[in-house]
C-alpha atoms as a PDB file:
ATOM      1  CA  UNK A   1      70.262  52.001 -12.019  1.00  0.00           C
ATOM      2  CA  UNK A   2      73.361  50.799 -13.739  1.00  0.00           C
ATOM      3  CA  UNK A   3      75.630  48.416 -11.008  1.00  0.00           C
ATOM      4  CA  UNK A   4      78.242  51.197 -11.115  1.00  0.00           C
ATOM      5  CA  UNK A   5      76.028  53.355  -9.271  1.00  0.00           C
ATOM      6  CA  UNK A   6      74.237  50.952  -7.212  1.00  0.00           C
ATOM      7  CA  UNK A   7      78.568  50.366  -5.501  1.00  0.00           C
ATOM      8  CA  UNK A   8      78.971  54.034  -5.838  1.00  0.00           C
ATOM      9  CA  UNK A   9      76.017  54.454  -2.994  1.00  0.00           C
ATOM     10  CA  UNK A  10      76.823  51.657  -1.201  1.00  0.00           C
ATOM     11  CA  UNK A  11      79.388  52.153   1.666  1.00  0.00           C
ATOM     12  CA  UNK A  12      79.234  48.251   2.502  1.00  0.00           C
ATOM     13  CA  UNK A  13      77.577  45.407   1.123  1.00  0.00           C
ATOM     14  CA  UNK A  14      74.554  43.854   1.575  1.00  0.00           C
ATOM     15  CA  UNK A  15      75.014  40.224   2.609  1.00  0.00           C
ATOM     16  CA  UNK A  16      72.354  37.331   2.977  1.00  0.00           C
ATOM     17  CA  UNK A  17      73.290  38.035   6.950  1.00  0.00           C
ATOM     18  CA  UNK A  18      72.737  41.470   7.297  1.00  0.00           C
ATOM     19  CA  UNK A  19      69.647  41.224   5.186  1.00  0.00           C
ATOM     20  CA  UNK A  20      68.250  38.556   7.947  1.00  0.00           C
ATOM     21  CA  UNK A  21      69.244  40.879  10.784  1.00  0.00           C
ATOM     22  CA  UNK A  22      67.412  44.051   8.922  1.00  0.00           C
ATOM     23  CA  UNK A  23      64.400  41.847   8.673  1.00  0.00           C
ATOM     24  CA  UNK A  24      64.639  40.716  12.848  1.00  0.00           C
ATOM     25  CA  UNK A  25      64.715  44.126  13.534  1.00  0.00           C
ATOM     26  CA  UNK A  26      62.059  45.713  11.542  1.00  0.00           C
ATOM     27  CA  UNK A  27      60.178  43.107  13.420  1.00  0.00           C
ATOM     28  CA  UNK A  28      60.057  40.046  11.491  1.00  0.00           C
ATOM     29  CA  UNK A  29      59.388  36.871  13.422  1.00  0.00           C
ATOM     30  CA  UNK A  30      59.992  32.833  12.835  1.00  0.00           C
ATOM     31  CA  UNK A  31      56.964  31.937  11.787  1.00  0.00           C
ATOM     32  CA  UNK A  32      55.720  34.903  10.129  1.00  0.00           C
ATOM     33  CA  UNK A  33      53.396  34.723   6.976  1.00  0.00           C
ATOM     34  CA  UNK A  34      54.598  37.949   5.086  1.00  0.00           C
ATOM     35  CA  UNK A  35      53.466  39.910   1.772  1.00  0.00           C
ATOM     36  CA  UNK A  36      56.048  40.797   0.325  1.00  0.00           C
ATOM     37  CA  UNK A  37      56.815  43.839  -2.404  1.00  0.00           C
ATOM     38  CA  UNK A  38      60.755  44.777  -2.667  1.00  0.00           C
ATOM     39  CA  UNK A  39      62.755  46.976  -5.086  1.00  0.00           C
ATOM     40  CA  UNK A  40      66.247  45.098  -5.350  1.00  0.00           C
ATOM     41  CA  UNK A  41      68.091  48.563  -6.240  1.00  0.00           C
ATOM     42  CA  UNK A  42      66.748  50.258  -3.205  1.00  0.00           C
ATOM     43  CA  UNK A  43      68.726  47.850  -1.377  1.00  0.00           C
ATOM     44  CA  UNK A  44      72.095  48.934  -2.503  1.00  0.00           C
ATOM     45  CA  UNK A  45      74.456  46.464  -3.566  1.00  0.00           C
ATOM     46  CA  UNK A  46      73.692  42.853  -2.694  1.00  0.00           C
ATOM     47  CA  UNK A  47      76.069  40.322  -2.417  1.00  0.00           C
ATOM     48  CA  UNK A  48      74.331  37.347  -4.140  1.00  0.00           C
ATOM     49  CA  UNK A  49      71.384  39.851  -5.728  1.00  0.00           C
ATOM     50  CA  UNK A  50      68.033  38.965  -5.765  1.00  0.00           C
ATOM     51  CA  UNK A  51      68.939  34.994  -4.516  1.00  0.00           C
ATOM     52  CA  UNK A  52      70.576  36.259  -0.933  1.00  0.00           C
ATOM     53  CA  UNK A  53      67.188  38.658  -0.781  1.00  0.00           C
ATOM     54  CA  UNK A  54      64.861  35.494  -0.987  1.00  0.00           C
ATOM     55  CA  UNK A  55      67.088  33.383   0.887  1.00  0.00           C
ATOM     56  CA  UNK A  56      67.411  36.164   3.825  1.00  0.00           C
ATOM     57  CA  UNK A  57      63.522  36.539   3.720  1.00  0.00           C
ATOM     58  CA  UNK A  58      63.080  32.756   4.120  1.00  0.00           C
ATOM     59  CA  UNK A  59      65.901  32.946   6.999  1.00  0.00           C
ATOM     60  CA  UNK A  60      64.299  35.224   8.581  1.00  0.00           C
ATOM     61  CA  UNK A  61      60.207  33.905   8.369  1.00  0.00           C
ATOM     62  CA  UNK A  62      61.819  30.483   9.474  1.00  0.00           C
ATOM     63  CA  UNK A  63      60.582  26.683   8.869  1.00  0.00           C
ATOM     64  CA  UNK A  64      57.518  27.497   9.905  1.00  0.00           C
ATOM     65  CA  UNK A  65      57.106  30.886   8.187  1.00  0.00           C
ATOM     66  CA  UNK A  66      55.387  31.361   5.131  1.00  0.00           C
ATOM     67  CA  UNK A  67      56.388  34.243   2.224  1.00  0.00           C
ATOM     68  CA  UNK A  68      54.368  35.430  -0.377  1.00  0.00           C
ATOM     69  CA  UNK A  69      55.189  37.915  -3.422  1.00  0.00           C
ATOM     70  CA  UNK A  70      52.799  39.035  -6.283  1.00  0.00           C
ATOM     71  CA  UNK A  71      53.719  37.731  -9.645  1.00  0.00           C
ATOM     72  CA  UNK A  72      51.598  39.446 -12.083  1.00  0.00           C
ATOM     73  CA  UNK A  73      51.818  38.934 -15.589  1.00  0.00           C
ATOM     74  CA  UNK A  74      49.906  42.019 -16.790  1.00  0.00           C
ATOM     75  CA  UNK A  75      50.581  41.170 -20.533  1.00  0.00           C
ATOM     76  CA  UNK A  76      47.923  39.030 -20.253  1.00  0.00           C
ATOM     77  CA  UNK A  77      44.900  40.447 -20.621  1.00  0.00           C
ATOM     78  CA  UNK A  78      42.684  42.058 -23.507  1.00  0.00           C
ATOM     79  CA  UNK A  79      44.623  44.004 -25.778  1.00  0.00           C
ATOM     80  CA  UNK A  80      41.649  46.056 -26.721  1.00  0.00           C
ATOM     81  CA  UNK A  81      42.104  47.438 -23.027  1.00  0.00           C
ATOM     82  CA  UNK A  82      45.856  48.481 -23.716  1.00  0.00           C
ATOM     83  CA  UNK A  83      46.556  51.778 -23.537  1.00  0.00           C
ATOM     84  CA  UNK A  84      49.976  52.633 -22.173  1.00  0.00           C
ATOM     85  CA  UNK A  85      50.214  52.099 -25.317  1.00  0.00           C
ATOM     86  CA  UNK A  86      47.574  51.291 -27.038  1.00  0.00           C
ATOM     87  CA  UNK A  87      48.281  48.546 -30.371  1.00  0.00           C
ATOM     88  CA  UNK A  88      46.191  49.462 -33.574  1.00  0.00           C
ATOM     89  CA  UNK A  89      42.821  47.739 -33.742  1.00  0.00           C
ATOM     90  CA  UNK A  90      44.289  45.691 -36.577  1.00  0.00           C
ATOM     91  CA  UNK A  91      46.612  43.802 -34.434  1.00  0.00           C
ATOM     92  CA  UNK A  92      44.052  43.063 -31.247  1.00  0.00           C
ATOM     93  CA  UNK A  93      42.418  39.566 -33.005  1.00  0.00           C
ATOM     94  CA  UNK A  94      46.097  38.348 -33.887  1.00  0.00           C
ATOM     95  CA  UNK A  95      47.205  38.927 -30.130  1.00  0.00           C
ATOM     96  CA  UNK A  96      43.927  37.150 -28.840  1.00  0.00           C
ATOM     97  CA  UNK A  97      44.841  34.303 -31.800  1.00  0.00           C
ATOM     98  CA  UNK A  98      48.547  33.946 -30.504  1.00  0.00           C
ATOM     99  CA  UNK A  99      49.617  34.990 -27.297  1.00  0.00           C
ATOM    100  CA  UNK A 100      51.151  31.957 -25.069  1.00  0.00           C
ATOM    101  CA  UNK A 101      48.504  30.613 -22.791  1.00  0.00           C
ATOM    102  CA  UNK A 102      49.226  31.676 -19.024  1.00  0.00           C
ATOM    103  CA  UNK A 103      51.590  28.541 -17.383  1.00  0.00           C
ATOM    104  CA  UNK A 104      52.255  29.219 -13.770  1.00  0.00           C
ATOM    105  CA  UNK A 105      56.033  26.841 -14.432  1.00  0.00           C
ATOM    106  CA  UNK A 106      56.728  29.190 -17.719  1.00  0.00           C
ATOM    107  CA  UNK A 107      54.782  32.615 -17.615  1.00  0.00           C
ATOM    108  CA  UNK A 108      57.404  35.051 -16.564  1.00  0.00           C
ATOM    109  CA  UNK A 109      56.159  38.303 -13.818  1.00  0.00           C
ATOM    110  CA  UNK A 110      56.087  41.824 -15.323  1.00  0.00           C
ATOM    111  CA  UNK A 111      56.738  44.743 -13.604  1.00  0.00           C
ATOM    112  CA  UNK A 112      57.149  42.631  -9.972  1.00  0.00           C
ATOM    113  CA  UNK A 113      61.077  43.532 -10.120  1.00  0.00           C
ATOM    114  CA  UNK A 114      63.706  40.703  -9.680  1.00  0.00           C
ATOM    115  CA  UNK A 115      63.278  39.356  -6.545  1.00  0.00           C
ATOM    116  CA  UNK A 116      59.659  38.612  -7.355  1.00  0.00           C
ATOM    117  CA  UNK A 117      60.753  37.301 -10.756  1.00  0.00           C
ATOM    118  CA  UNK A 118      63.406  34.742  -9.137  1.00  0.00           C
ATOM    119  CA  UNK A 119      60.786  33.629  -6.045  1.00  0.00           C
ATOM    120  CA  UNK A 120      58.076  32.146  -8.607  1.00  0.00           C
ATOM    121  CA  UNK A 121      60.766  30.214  -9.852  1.00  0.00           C
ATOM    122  CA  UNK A 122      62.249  29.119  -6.855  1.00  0.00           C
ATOM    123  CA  UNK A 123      62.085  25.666  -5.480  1.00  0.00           C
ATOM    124  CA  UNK A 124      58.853  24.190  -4.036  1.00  0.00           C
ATOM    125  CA  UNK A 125      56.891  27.577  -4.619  1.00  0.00           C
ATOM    126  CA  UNK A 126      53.684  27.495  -5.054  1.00  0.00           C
ATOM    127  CA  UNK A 127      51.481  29.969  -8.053  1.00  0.00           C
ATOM    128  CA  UNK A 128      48.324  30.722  -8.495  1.00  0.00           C
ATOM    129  CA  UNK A 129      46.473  30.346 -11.677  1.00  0.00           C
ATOM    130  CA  UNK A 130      44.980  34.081 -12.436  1.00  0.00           C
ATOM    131  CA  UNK A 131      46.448  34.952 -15.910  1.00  0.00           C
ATOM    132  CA  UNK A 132      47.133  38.589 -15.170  1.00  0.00           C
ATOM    133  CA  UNK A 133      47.439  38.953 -10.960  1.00  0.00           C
ATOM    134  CA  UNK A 134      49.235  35.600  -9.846  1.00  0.00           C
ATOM    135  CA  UNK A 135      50.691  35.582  -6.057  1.00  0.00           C
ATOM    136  CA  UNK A 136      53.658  32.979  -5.720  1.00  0.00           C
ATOM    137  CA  UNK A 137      53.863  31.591  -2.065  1.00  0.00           C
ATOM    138  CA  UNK A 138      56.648  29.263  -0.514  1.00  0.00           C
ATOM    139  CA  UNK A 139      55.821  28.350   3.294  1.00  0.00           C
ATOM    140  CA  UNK A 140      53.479  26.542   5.670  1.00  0.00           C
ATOM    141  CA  UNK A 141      50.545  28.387   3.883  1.00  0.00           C
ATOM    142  CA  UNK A 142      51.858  28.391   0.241  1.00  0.00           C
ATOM    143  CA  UNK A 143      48.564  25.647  -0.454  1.00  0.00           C
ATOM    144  CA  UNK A 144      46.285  27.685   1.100  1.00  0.00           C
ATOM    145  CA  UNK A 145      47.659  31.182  -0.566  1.00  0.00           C
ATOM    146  CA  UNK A 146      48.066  29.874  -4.101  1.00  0.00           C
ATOM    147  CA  UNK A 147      45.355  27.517  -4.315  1.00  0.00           C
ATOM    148  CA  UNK A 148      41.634  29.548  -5.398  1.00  0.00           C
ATOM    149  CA  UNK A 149      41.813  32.441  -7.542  1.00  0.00           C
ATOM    150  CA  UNK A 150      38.887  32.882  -9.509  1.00  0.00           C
ATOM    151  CA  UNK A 151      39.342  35.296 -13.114  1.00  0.00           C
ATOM    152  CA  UNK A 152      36.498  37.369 -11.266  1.00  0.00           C
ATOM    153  CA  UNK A 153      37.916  38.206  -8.260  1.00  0.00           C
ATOM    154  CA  UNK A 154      41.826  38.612  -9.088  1.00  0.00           C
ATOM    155  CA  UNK A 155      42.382  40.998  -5.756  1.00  0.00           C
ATOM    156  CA  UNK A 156      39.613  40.542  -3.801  1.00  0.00           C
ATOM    157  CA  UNK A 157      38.370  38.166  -0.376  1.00  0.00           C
ATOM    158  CA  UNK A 158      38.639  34.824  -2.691  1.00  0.00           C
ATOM    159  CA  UNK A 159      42.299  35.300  -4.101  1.00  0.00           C
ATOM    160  CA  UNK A 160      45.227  35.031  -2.346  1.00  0.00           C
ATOM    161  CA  UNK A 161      44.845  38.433  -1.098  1.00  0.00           C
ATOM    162  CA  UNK A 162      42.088  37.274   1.117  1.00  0.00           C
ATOM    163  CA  UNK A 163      43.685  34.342   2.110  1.00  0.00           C
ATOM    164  CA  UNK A 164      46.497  36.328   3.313  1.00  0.00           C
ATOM    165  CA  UNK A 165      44.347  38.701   5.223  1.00  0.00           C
ATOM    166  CA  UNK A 166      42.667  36.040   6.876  1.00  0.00           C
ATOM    167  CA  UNK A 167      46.251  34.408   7.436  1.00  0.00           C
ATOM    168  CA  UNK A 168      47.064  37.979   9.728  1.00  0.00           C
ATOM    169  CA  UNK A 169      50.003  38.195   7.535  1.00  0.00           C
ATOM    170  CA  UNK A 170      52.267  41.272   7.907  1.00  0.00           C
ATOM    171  CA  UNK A 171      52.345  43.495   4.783  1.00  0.00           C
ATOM    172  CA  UNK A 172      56.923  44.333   3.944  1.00  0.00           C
ATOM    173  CA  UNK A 173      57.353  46.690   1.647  1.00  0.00           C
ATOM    174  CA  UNK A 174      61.172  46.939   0.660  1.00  0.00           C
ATOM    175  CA  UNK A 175      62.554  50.217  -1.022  1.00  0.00           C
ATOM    176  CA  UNK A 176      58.779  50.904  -2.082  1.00  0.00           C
ATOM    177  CA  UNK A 177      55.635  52.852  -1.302  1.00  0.00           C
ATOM    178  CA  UNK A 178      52.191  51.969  -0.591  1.00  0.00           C
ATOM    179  CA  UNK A 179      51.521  52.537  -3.878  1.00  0.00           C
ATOM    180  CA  UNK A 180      52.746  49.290  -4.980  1.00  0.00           C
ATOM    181  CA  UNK A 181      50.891  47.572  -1.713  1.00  0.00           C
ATOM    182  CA  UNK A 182      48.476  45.190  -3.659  1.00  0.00           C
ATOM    183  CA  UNK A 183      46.719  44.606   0.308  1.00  0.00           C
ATOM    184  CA  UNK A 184      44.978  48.250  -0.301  1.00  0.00           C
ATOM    185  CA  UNK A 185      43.390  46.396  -3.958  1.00  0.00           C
ATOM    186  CA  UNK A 186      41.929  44.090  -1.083  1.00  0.00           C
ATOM    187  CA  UNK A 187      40.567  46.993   1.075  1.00  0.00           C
ATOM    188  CA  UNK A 188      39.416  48.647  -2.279  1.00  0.00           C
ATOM    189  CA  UNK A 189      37.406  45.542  -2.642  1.00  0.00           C
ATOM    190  CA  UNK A 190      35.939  45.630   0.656  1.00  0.00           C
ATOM    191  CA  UNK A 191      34.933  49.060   0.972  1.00  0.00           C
ATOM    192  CA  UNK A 192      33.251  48.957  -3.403  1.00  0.00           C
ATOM    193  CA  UNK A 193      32.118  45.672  -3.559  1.00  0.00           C
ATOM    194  CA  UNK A 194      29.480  46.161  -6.354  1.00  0.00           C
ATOM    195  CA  UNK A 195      31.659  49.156  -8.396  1.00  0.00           C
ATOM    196  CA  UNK A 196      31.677  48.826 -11.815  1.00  0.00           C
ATOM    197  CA  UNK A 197      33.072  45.746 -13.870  1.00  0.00           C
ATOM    198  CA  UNK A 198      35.235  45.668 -17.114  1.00  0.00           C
ATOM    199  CA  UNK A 199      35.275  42.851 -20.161  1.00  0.00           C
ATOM    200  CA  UNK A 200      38.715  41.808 -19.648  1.00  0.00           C
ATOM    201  CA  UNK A 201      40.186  38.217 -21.199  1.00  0.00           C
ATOM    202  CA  UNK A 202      43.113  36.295 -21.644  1.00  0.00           C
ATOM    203  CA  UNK A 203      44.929  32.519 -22.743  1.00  0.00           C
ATOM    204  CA  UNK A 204      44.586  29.643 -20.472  1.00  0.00           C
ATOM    205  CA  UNK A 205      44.757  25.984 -20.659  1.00  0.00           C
ATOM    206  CA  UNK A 206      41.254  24.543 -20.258  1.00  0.00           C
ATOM    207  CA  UNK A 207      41.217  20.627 -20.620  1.00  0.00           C
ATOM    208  CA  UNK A 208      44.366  20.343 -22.036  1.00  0.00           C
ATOM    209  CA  UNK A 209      44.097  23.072 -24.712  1.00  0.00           C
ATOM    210  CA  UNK A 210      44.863  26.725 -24.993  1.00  0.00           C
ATOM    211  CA  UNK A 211      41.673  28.914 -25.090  1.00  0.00           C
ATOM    212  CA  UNK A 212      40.876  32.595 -24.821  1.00  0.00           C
ATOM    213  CA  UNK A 213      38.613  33.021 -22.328  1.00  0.00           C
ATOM    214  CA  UNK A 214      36.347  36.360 -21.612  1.00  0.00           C
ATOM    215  CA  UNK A 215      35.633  37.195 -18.307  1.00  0.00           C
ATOM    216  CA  UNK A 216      34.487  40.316 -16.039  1.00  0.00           C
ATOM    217  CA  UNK A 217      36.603  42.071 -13.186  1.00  0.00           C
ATOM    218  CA  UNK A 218      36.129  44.745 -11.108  1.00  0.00           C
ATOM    219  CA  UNK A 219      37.727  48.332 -11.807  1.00  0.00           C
ATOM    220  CA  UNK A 220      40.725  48.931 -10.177  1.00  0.00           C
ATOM    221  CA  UNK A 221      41.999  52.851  -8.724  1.00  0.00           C
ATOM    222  CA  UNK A 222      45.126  54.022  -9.562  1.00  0.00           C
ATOM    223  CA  UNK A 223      47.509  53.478  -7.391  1.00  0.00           C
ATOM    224  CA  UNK A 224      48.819  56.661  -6.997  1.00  0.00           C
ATOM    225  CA  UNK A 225      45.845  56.681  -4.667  1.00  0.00           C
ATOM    226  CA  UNK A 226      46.735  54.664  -2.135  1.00  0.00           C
ATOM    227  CA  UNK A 227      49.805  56.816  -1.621  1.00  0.00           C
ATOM    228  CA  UNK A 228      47.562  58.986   0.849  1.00  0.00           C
ATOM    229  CA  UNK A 229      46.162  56.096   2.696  1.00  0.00           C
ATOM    230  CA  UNK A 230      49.839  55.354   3.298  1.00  0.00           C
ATOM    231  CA  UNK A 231      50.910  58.782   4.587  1.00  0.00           C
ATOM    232  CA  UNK A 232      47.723  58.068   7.418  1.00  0.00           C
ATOM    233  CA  UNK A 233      48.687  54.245   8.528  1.00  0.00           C
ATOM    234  CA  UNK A 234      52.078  55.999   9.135  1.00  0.00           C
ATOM    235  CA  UNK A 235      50.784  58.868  11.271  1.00  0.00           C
ATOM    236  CA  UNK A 236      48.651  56.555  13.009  1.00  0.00           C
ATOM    237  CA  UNK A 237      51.779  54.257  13.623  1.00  0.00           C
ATOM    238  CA  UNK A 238      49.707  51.399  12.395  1.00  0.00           C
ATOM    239  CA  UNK A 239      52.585  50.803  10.273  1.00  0.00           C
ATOM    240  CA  UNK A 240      56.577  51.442  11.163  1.00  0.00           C
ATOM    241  CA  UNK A 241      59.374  51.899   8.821  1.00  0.00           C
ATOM    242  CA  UNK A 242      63.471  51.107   9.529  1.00  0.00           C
ATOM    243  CA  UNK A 243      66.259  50.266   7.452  1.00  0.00           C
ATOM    244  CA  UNK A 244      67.291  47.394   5.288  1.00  0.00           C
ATOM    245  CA  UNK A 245      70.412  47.549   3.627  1.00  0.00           C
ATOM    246  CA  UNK A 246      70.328  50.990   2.119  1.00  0.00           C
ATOM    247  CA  UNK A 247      66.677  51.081   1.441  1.00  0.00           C
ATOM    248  CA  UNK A 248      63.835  51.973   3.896  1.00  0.00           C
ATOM    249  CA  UNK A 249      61.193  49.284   4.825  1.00  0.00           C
ATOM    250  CA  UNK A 250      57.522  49.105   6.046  1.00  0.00           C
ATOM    251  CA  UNK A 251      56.063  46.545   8.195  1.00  0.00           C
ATOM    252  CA  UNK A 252      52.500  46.652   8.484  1.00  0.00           C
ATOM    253  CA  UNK A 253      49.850  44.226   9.987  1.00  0.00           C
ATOM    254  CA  UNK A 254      47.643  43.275   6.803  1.00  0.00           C
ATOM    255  CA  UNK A 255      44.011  42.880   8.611  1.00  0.00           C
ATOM    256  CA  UNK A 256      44.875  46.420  10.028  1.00  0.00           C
ATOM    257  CA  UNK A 257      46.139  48.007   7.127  1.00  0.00           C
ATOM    258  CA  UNK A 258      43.237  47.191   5.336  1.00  0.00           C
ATOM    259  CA  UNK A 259      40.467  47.638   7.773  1.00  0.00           C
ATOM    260  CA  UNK A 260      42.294  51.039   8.115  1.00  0.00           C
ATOM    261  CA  UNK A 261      41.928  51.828   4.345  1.00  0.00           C
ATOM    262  CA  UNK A 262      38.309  50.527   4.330  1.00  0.00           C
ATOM    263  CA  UNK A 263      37.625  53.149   7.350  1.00  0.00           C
ATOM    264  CA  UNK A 264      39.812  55.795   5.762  1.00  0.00           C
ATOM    265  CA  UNK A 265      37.423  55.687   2.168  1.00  0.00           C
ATOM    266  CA  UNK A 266      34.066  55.810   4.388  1.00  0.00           C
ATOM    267  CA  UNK A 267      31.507  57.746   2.691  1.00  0.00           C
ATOM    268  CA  UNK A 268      34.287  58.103  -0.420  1.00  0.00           C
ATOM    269  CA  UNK A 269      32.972  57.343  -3.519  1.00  0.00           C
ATOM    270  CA  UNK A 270      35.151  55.220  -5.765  1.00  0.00           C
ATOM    271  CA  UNK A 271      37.104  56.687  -9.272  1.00  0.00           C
ATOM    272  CA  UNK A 272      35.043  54.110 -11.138  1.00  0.00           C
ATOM    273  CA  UNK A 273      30.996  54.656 -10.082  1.00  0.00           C
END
């Protein structure tokens, strides 16, 4: 949305001050570790833009508080799995040849949305060193978040996502649905643990020098999917939902969330087997 509509919808603005009081009353705490997925336009307009968002988040989690935000870089991985769109089979070699090895400093987020974008950036935050499914963390547990995340497991109980679960962390989503809740990638993990694999691949530095490096991870659902799982964690009020700025919000205990998912796909069997 163009920023002439985002002021046309907007009856007041968004400040770094009412952002933190929308936060303490959807129920976030000093102290709090918290997942975080926001869409900046859902928010209205934003005095400050994405930088009063992250600033209001860190406000509100507090010295001891720790925030988290997935950074994927989805570009990189194996061309010859593209297919929205697909490149010509000509071109998949060159890409492998050329494309910039993943650098947590340089390697920008895509699809994440601004606020995600700006947090990896911002300073003394933490990344993690998956190519494709990074999770930036700033915070008393940033270390522990960002530190293992093996090309194997990119969403599973030895990324970040794990860490997190095990951290209780509370699962916000800003302006967006549980089908952009990586957690439920986590609970997918937990309740298919041996589903199917795919060759997938991408640049890194190893020893100093860029390499392309092969590697197998599991298949993932659509997303789409977990949109159903959200309509039941609502119904069951083991999530809640309020206002910030002009955009709803969910707040959602993470270990709950996804041993609710896990429970929810008993006896389900995944897209992939």
């Amino acid at each position: 949305m163009h920023e002439a509509g985002l002021i046309e919808r907007t009856s007041i603005p968004a400040t770094r001050e009412s952002l933190r009081s929308d936060l303490h009353g959807l129920g976030i705490r000093p102290g709090d570790t918290l997942l975080v997925h926001c869409s900046l336009q859902s928010l209205g307009w934003v005095s400050g833009g994405p930088v009063a968002v992250v600033q209001a988040l860190l406000d509100a989690a507090g010295t001891y508080g720790t925030i988290a935000m997935p950074t994927h870089s989805r570009d990189l991985t194996d061309p010859a799995n593209w297919g929205a769109p697909p490149v010509p089979l000509t071109w998949i070699e060159i890409i492998r040849a050329t494309m910039p090895a993943f650098e947590p400093a340089t390697t920008p987020s895509s699809g994440m949305g601004a606020v995600a974008e700006l947090f990896r950036t911002w300073p003394g935050a933490r990344r993690s060193a998956h190519p494709a499914t990074s999770m930036a963390a700033l915070g008393r547990h940033a270390e522990e978040i960002t530190a293992q995340h093996a090309l194997s497991d990119p969403l599973g109980l030895t990324s970040p996502s794990g860490s997190l679960y095990r951290l209780k962390a509370k699962v916000l989503l800003i302006g967006v649905g549980f089908n952009r809740c990586t957690a439920l990638h986590l609970a997918e993990h937990m309740r298919w643990p041996d589903r199917p694999t795919i060759q997938e691949g991408a640049p890194i530095i190893v020893d100093g020098e860029r390499k392309w490096v092969e590697f197998k991870v599991p298949t993932v659902m659509d997303d789409d999917k977990f949109l159903s799982v959200g309509d039941a964690v609502m119904a069951e009020r083991i999530a809640t939902s309020g206002p910030m700025a002009q955009a709803q919000a969910i707040v959602a205990d993470m270990a709950k969330l996804v041993d609710f998912a896990v429970d929810h796909w008993s006896g389900v069997m995944h897209p992939a087997a």
